[in-house]
Protein backbone atom coordinates (compact mmCIF):
# COMPACT_ATOMS: atom_id res chain seq x y z
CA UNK A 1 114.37 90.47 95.18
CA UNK A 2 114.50 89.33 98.67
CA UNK A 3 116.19 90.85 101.25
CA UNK A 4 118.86 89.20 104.20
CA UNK A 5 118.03 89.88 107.52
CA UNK A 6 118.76 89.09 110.84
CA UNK A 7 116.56 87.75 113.95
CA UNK A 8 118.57 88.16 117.45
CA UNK A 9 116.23 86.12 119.64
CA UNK A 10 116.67 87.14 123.35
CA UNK A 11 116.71 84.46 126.26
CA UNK A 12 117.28 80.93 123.92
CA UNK A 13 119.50 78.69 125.45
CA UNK A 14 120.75 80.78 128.49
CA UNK A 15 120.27 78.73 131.64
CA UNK A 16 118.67 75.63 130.58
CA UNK A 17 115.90 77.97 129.67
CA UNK A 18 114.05 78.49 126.52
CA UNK A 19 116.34 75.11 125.31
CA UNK A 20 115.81 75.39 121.21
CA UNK A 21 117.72 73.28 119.41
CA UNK A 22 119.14 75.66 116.12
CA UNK A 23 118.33 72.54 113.56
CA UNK A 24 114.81 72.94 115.17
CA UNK A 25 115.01 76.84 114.62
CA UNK A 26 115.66 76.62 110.80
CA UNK A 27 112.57 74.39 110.51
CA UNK A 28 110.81 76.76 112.35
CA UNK A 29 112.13 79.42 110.15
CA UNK A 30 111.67 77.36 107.39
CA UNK A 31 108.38 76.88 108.15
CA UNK A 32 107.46 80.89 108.07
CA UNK A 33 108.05 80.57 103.90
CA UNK A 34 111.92 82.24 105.25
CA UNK A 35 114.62 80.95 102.95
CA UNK A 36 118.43 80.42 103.02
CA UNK A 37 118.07 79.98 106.85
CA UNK A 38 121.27 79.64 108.61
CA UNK A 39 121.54 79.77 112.85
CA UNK A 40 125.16 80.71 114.11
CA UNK A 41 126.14 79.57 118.00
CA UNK A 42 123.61 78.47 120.16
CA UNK A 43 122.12 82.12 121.52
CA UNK A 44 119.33 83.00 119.00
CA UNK A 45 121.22 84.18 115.65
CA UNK A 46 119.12 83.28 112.57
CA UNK A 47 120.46 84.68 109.37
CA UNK A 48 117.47 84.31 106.69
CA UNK A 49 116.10 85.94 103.29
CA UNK A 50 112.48 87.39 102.41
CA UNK A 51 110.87 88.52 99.79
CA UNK A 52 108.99 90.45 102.65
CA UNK A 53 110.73 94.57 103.22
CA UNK A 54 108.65 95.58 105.75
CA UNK A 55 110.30 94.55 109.14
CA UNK A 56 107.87 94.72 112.06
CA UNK A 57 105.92 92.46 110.14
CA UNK A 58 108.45 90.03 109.78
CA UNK A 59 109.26 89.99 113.64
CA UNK A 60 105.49 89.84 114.19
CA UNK A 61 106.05 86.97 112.10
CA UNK A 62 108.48 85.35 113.86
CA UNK A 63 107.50 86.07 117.74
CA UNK A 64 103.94 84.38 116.63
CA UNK A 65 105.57 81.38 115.22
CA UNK A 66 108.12 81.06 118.02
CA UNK A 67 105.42 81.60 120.62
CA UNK A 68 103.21 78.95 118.96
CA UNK A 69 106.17 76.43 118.64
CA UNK A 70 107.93 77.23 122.24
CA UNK A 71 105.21 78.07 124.07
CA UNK A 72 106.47 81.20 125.50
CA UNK A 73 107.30 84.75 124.56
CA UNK A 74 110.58 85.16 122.73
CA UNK A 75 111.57 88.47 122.11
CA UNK A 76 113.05 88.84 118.58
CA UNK A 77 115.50 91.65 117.02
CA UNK A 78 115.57 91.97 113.66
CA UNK A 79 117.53 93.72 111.56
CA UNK A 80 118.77 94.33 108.09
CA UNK A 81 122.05 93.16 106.09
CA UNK A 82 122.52 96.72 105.88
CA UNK A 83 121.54 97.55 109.07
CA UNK A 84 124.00 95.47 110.80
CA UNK A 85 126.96 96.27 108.22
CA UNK A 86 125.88 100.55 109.57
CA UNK A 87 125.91 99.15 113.06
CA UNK A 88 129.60 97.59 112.76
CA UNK A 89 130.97 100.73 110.22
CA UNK A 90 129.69 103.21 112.56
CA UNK A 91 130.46 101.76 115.62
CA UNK A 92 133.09 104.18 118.37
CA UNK A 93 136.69 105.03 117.85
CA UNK A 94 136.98 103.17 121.04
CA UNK A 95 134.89 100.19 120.18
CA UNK A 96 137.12 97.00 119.77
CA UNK A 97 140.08 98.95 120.09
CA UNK A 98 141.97 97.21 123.15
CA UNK A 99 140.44 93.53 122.94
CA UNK A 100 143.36 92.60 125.34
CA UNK A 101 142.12 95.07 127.66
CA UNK A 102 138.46 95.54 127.79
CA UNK A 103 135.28 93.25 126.52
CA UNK A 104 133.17 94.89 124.13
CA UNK A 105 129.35 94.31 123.44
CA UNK A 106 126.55 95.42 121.61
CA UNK A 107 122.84 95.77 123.09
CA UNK A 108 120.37 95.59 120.05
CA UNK A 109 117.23 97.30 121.05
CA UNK A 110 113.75 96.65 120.26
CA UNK A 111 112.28 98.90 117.48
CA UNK A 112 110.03 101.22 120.56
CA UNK A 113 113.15 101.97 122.43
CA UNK A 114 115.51 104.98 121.82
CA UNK A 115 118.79 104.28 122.38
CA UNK A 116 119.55 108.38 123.03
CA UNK A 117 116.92 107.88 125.64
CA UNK A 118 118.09 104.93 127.11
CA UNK A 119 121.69 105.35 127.61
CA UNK A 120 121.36 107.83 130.53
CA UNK A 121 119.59 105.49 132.66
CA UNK A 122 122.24 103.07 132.62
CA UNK A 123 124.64 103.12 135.03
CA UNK A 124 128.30 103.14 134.66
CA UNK A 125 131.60 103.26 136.74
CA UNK A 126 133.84 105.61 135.51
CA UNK A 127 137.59 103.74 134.64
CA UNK A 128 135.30 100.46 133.93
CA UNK A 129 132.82 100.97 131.92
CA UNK A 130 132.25 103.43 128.80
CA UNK A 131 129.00 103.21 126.54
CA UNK A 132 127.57 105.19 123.31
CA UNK A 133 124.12 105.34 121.61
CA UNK A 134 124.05 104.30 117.89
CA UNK A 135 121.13 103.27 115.64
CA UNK A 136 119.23 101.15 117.28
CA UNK A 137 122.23 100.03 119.57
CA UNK A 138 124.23 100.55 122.52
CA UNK A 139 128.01 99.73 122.14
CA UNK A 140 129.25 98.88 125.70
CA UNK A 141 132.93 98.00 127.08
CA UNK A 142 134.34 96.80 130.12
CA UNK A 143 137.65 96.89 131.72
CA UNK A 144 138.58 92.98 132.03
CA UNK A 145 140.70 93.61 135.32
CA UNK A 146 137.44 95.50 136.95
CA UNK A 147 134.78 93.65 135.30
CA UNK A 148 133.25 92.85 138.91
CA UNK A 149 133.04 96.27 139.66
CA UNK A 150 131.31 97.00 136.44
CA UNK A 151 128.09 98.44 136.67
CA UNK A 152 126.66 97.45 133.52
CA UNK A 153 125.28 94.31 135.03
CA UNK A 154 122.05 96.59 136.98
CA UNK A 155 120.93 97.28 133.47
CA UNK A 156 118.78 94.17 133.58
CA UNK A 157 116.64 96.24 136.59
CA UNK A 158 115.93 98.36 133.79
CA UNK A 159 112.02 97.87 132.41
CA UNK A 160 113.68 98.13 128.82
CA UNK A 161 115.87 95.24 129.60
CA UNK A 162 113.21 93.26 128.45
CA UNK A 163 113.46 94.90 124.80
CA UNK A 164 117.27 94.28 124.65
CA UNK A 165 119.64 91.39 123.42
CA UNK A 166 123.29 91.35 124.02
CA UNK A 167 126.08 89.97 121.45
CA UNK A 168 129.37 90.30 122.01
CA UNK A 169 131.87 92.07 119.56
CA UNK A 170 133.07 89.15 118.02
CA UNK A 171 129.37 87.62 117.79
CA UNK A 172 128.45 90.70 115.96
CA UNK A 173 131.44 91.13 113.33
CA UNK A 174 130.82 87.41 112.11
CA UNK A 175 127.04 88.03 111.47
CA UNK A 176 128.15 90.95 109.68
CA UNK A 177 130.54 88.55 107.46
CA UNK A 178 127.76 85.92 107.06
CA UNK A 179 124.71 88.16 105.63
């Protein structure tokens, strides 16, 4: 029975950098013996199925491919259908509470990094910015009036930043409904 999964590619199509075109992406994906391939937005989001279950060797899979066809490292998150669905269930109280108020986003971190361990060395401004550790994520939110004074931004001086992808809220609940 194959499995749905998820690939969050980091760095595609931010910038005029890393510029892969999503029909391009599904042949690519295609390509890996991947079926029912479907790419949402522009930033990296392939939904796909396998008959593969063991998941670092499907994102082995994929970085090779992508490295061969791109020509550059592309760091790629992958996670379950079920995964995801835990990630949005079991996300904070807090999380997508005041969408008038605050932006919400979740980090999706590479399988070597901890998010227990990571969340302390990220700094945050009290009254702007509130985080929390879940499985394999970090849920973040900003206050939209302060965002400038946010200090979630200094994350990417982190040497994990590297091993992180960012969706938004909104990004994240309509991969949920798609897989």
């Amino acid at each position: 029975m194959k499995a749905r999964y998820i690939a969050l590619l980091r760095g595609i199509n931010v910038g005029g950098k890393n510029v892969i075109p999503m029909k391009e992406l599904r042949t690519v994906f295609e390509e890996m013996g991947f079926s029912d391939v479907e790419t949402y937005i522009q930033s990296g989001n392939v939904i796909f199925s396998s008959n593969l279950t063991h998941a670092e060797k499907i994102r082995k899979i994929i970085e090779s491919s992508l490295l061969k066809y791109a020509g550059t490292e592309i760091p790629v998150m992958l996670i379950s259908a079920q995964q995801l669905k835990y990630i949005v269930t079991n996300a904070p109280d807090w999380f997508g509470a005041d969408t008038q108020h605050f932006k919400y986003d979740v980090a999706f971190l590479h399988p070597n990094i901890n998010a227990e361990t990571l969340l302390p060395k990220i700094p945050l401004r009290e009254g702007v910015d509130r985080a929390a550790a879940g499985q394999g994520v970090l849920y973040f939110s900003k206050l939209i009036e302060k965002a400038s004074q946010s200090r979630l931004p200094k994350m990417i001086s982190l040497p994990e930043y590297r091993c992180v992808t960012i969706r938004n809220r909104n990004t994240t609940l309509k991969l949920s409904e798609l897989v």
